[in-house]
Protein backbone atom coordinates (compact mmCIF):
# COMPACT_ATOMS: atom_id res chain seq x y z
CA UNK A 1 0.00 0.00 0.00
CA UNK A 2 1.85 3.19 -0.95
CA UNK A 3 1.19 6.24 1.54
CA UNK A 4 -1.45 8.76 0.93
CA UNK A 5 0.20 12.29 -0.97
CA UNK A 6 -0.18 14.68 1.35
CA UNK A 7 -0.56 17.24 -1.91
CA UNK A 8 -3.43 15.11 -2.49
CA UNK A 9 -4.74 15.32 0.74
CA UNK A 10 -4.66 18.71 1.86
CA UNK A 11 -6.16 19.07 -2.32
CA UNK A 12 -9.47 17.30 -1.26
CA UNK A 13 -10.08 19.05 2.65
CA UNK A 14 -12.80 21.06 2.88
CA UNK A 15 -12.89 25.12 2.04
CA UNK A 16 -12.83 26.02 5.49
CA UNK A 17 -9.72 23.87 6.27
CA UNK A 18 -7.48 25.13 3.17
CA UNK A 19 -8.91 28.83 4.70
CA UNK A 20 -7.87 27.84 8.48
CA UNK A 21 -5.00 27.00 7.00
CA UNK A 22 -3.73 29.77 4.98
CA UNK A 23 -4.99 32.03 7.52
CA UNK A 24 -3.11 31.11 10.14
CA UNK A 25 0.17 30.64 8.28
CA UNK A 26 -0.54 34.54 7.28
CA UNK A 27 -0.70 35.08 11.06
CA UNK A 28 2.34 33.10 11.60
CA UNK A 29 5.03 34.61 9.08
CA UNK A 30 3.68 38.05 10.43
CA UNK A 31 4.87 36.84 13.99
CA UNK A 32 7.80 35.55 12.56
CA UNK A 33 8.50 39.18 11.08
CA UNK A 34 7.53 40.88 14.10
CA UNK A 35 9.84 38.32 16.33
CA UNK A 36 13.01 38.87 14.64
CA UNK A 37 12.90 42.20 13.74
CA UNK A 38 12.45 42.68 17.75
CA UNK A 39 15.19 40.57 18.09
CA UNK A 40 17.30 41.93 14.73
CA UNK A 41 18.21 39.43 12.15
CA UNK A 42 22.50 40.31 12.26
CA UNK A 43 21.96 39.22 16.16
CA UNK A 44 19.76 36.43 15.33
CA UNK A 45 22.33 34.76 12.80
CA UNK A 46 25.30 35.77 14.84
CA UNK A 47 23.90 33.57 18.10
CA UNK A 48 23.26 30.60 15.67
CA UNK A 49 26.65 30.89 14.18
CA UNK A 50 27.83 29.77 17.68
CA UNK A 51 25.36 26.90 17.62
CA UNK A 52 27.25 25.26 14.13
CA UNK A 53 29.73 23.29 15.35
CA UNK A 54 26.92 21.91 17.54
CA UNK A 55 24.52 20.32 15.09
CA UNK A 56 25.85 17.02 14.43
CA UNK A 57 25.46 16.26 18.00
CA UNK A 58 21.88 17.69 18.18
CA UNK A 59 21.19 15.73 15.22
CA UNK A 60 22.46 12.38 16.63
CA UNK A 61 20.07 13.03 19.63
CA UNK A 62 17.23 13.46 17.14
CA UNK A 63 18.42 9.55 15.58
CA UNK A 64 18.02 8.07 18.55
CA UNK A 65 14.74 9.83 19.45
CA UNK A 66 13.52 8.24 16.00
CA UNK A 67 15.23 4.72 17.37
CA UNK A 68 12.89 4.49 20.52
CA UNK A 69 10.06 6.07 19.04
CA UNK A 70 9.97 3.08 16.51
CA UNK A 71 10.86 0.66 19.06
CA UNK A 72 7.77 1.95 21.25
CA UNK A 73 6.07 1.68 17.86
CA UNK A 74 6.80 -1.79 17.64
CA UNK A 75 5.81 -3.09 20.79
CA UNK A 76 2.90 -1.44 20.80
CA UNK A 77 1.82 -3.45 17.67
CA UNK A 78 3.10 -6.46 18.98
CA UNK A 79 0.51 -6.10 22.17
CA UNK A 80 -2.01 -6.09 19.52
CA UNK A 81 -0.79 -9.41 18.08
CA UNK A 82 1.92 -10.34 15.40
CA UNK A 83 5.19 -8.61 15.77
CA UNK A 84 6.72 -6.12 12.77
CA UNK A 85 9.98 -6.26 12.34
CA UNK A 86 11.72 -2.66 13.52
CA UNK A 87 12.80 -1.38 10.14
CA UNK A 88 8.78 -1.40 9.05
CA UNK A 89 8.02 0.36 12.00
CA UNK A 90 10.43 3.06 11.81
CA UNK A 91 9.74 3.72 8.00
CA UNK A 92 5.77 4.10 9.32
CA UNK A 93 6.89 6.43 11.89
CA UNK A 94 9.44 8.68 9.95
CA UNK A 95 7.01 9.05 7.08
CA UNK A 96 4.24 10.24 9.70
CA UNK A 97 6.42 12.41 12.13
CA UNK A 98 8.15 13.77 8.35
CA UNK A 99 4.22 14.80 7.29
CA UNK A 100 3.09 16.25 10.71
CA UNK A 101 6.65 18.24 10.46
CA UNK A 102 5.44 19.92 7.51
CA UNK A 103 1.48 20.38 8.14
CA UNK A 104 -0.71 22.16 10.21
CA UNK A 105 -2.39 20.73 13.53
CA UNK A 106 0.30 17.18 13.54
CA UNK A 107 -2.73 14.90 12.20
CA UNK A 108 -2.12 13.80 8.91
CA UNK A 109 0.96 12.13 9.48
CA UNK A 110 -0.71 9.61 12.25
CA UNK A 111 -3.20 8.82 9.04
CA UNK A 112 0.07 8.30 6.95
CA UNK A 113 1.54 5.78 9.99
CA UNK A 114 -1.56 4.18 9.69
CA UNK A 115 -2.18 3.45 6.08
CA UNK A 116 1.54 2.20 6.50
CA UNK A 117 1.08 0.00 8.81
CA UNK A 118 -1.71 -2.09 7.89
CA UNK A 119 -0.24 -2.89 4.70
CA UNK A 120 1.24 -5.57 7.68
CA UNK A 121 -1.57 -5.65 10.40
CA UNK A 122 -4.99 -5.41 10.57
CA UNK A 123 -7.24 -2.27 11.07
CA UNK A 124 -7.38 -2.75 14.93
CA UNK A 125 -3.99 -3.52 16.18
CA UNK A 126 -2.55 -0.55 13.66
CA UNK A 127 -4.95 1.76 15.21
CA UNK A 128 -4.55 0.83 18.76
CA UNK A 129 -0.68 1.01 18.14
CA UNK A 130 -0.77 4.54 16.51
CA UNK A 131 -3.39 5.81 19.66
CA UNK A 132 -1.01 4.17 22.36
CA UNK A 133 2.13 5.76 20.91
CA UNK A 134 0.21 9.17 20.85
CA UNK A 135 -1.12 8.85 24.65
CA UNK A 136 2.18 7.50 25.33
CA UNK A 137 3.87 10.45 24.78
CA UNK A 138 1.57 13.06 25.77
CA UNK A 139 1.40 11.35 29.16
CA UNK A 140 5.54 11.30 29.16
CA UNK A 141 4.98 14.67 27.88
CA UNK A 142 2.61 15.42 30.90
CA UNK A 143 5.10 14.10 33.22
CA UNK A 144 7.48 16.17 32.14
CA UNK A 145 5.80 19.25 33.08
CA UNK A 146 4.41 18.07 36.31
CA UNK A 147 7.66 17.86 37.08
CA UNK A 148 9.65 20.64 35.64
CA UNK A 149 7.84 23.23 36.11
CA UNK A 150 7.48 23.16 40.24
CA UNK A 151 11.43 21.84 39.93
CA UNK A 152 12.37 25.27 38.20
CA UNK A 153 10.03 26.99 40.42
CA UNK A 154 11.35 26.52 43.35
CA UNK A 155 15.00 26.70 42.15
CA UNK A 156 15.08 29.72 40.35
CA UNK A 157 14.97 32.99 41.16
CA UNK A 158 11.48 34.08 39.58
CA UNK A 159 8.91 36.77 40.03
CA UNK A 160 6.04 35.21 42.18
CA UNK A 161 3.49 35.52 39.40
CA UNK A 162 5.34 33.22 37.01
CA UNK A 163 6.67 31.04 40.54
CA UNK A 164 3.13 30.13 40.90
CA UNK A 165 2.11 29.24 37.31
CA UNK A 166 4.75 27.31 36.99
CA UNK A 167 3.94 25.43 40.16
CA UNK A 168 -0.13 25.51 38.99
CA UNK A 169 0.66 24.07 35.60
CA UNK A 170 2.91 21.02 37.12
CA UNK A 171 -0.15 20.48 39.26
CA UNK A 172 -2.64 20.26 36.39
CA UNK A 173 -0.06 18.45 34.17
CA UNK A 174 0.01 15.68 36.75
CA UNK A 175 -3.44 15.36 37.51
CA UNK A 176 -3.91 14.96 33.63
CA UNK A 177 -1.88 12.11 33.71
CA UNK A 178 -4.20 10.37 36.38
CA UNK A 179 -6.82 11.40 34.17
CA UNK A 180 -5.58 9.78 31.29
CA UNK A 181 -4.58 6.41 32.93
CA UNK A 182 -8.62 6.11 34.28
CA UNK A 183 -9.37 6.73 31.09
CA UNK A 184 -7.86 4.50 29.07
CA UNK A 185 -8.82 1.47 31.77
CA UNK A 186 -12.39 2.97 31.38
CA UNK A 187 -12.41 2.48 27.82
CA UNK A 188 -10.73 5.56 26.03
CA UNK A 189 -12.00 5.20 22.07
CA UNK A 190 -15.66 4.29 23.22
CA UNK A 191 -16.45 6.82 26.02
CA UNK A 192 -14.58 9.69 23.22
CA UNK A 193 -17.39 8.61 20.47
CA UNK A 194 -19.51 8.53 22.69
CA UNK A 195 -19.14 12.13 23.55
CA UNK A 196 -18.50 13.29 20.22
CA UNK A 197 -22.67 11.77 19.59
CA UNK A 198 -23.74 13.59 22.50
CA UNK A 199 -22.27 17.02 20.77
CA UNK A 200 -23.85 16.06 17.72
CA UNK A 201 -20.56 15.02 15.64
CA UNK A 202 -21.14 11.57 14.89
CA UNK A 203 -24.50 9.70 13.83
CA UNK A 204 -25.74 6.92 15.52
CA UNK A 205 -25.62 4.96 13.28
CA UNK A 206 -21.90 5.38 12.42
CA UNK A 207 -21.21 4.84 16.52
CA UNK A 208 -23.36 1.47 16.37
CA UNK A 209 -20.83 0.24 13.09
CA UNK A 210 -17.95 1.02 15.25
CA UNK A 211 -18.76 -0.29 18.20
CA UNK A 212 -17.03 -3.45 18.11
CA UNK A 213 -13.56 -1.87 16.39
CA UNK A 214 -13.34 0.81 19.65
CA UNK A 215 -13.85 -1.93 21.81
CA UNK A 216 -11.46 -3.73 20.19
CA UNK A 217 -9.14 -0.87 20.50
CA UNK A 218 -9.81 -0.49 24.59
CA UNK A 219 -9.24 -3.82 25.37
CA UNK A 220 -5.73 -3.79 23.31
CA UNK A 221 -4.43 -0.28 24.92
CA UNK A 222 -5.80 -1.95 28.14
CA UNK A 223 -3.70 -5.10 27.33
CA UNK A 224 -5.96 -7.97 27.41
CA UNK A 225 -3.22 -10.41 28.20
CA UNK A 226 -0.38 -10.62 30.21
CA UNK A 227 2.22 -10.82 27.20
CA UNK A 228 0.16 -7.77 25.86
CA UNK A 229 1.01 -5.59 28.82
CA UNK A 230 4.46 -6.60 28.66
CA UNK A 231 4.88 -5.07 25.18
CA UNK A 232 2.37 -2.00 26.41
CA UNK A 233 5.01 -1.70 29.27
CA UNK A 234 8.00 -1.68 26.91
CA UNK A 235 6.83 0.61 24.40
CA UNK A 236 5.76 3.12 27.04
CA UNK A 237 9.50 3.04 28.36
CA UNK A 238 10.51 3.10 25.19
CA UNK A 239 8.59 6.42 24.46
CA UNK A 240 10.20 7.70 28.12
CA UNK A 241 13.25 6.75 26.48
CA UNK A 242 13.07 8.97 23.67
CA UNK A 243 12.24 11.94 25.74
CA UNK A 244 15.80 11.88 27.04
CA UNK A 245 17.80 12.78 24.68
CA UNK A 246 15.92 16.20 24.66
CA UNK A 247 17.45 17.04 28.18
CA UNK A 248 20.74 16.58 26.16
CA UNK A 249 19.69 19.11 23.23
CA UNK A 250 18.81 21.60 25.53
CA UNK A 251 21.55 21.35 27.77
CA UNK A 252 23.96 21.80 24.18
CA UNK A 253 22.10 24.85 23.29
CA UNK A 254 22.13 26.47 26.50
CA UNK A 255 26.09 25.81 26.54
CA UNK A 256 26.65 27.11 22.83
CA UNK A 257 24.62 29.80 23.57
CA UNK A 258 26.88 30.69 26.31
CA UNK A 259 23.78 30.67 28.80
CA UNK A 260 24.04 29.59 32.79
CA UNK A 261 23.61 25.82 32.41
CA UNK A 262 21.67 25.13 35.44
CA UNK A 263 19.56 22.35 36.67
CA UNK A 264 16.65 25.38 37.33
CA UNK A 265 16.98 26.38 33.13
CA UNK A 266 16.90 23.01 31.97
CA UNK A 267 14.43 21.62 33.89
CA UNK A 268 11.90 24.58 32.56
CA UNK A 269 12.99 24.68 29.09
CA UNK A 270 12.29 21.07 28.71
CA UNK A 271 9.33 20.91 30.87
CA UNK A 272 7.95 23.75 28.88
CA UNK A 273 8.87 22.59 25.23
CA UNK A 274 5.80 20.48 24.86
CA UNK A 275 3.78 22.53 25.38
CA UNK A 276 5.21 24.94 23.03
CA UNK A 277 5.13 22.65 20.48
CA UNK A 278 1.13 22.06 21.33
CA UNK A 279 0.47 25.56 20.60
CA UNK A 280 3.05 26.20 17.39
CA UNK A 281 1.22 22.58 15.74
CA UNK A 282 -1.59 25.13 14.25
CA UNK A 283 1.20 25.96 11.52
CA UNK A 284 3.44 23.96 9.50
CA UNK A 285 7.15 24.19 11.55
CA UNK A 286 5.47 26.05 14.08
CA UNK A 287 6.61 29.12 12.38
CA UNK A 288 6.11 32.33 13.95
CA UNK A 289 4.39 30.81 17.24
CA UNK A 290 7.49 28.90 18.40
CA UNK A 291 9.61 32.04 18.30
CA UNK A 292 7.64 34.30 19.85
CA UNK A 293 6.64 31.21 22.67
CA UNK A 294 10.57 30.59 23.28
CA UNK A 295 10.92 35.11 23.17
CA UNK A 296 8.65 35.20 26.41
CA UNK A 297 9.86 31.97 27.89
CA UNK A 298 13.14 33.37 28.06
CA UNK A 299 12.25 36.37 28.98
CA UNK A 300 10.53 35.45 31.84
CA UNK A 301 13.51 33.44 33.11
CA UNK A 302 15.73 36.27 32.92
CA UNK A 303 17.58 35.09 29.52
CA UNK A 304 18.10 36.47 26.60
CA UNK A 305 14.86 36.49 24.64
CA UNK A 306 17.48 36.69 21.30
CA UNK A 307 18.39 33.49 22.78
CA UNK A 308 15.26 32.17 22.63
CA UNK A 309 14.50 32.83 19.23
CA UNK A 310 17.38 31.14 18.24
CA UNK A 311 16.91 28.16 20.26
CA UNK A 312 13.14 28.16 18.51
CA UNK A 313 15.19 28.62 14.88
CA UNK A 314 17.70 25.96 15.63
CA UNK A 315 15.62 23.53 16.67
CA UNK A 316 13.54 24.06 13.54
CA UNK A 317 17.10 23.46 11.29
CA UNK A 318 16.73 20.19 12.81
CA UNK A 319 12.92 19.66 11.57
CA UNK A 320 13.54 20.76 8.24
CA UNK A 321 16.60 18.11 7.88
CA UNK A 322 14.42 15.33 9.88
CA UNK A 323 11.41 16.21 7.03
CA UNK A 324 13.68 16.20 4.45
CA UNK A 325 15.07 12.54 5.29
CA UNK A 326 12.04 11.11 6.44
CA UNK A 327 9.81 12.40 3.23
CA UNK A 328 13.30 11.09 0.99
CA UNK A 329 13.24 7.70 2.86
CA UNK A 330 9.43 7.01 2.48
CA UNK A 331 8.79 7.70 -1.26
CA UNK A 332 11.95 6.07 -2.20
CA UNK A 333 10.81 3.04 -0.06
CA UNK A 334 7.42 3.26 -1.35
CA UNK A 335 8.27 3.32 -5.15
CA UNK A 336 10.93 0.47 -4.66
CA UNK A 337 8.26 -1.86 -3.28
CA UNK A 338 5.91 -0.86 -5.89
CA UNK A 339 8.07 -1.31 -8.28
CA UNK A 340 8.60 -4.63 -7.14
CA UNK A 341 4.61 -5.86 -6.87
CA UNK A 342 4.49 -4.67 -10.54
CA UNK A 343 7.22 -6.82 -11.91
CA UNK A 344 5.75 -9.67 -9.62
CA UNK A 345 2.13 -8.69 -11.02
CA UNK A 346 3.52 -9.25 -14.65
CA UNK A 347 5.46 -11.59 -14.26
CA UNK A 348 2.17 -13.73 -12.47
CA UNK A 349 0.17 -12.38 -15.81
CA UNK A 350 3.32 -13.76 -18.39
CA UNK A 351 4.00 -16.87 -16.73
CA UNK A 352 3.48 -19.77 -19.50
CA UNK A 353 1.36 -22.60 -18.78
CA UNK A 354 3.08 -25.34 -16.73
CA UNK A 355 5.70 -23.02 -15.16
CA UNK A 356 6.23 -23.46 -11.54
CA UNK A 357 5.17 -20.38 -9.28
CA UNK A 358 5.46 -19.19 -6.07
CA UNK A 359 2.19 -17.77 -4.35
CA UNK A 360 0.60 -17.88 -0.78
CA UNK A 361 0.20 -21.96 -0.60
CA UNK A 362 3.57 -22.75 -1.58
CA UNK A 363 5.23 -23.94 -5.40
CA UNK A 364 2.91 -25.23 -7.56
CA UNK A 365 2.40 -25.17 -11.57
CA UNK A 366 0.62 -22.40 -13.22
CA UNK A 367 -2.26 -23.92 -15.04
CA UNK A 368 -2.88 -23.33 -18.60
CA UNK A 369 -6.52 -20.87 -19.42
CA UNK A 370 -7.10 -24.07 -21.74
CA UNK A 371 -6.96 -26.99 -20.07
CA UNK A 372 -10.02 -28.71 -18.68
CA UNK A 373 -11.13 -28.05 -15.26
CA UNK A 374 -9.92 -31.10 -12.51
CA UNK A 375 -12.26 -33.33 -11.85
CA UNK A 376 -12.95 -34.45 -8.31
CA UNK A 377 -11.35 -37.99 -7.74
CA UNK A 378 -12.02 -40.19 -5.02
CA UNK A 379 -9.39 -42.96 -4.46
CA UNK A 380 -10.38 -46.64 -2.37
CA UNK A 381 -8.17 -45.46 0.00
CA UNK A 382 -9.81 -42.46 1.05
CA UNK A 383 -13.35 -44.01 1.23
CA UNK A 384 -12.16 -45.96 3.99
């Protein structure tokens, strides 16, 4: 199955979405303006000359994000049955994370991972997979700022007002999290249709033909086995394992930035990245949003907002090189397979009569258009 264009995609959305769209990349590159001439572009590409030497290391930490985000992948798939091997599972993944890089609101690449994926699994298991490596990571996300934001709170030296948001947003994250966890054991992708029929979004009818498929769903992020929660339990430490190596990207910029590298900083930036990326989703690269996000951030911790912007600039360097590969890798993948079913398709078509062939059941002869139908046989030996 080759992946959905996502030319094709965004061709055929509605009016209002291409307008949504449009509109709020208009608001977005006006931001953008606004943010750097505040900050003034000779300053801006001074402080990310210093980061250069820099990005092959922050670009190794973005490989081995990819390498536990398709190893969470794949266990999550496995909890829903057969196993993938890890190479399928990280072409799924790039090819979505590579999409929602480069599209508004970080949606149609989960529908690209999914049309991916059940080219080797059915509907069910590559749905549940794709929702528990979403949940996975906003709850690791989640954690992150619950814990963060009071850290950095109470070890820096703040103004009161932004002391106590901090501390009120770690408070919220957190209780999110417990949110999320009864949710899912109360049955996550039934009780959500259900709601969306009670605000008038879905039909009856439509919740009555998926009723069995979202059950399905709960009782695989739910794991309805014991080896299934094993392999829900790995791929959720494998998706806590990928949001390490962001502690290590921010800690690099900080130091070739020449900023105080403090456990008070870090623990704020990263707690507070998520979040930022939440928000700056509306707009392809998050351009616009995520500098101005990262302007006040640092302004409120007493940094450099210039430094902020180019944190929010460098990171996106990193984006646009992770799109770039991932969007290469997929369609070159793609068209090499398909390639390959279409020899195998004519070769199937060309194949004389009496050639041997290869198909599902094992080697057997390709029969000729012309010869008579087999006639049903029974031997002595089978009648008794």
């Amino acid at each position: 199955m080759s992946a959905p264009n996502p030319e094709l995609a965004a061709a055929e959305r509605p009016t209002w979405a291409r307008w949504l769209t449009f509109g709020s990349l208009a608001l977005a590159s006006v931001a953008l303006v606004l943010t750097v001439h505040h900050v003034g572009l000779h300053e801006l590409m001074r402080r990310l000359g210093k980061i250069g030497p820099w990005f092959g290391l922050i670009l190794l930490m973005e490989m081995v994000v990819t390498g536990f985000d398709s190893l969470g992948l794949r266990y999550f798939l496995r909890a829903g049955g057969r196993a993938v091997s890890w190479s399928r599972a990280l072409l799924a993944h790039v090819a979505g994370k590579a999409i929602n890089i480069v599209t508004p609101s970080g949606s149609l690449g989960d529908v690209v991972k999914f049309s991916m994926l059940v080219e080797h699994r059915d509907k069910t298991s590559a749905a549940a997979a794709v929702l528990s490596y979403n949940l996975s990571h906003a709850g690791v996300e989640l954690v992150r700022l619950g814990i963060g934001a009071p850290l950095g709170a109470l070890i820096l030296p703040l103004p009161m007002k932004f002391r106590i948001s901090l501390m009120v947003a770690g408070f919220v994250a957190l209780f999110l999290v417990l949110m999320l966890v009864v949710w899912i054991r109360a049955g996550l992708a039934v009780s959500a249709v259900r709601f969306a029929r009670r605000l008038h979004l879905v039909s009856e009818a439509r919740v009555e033909k998926w009723r069995m498929t979202l059950e399905r769903i709960d009782i695989t992020l739910a794991g309805e086995t014991p080896d299934a929660r094993i392999y829900q339990r790995r791929g959720f430490f494998a998706i806590v394992g990928s949001n390490l190596p962001g502690v290590v990207t921010t800690a690099v910029l900080l130091h070739a930035l020449g900023l105080p590298l403090t456990v008070g900083n870090v623990a704020v930036i990263v707690a507070i990245a998520p979040a930022i990326g939440w928000v700056s989703s509306v707009v392809p690269f998050g351009i616009g949003v995520s500098e101005a996000l990262n302007l006040a951030l640092f302004a409120a911790l007493g940094l450099s907002p210039a430094d902020g912007v180019t944190l929010a600039i460098a990171k996106r360097s990193m984006q646009l090189v992770y799109a770039a590969i991932g969007l290469t890798l997929t369609l070159t993948s793609e068209s090499v397979r398909e390639a390959r079913r279409a020899r195998l398709r004519n070769a199937l078509l060309t194949a004389p009569a009496g050639i041997p062939t290869i198909h599902s059941g094992g080697t057997g002869t390709s029969p000729s258009p012309l010869a008579p139908a087999a006639t049903a046989t029974t031997s002595p030996a089978s009648e008794t």
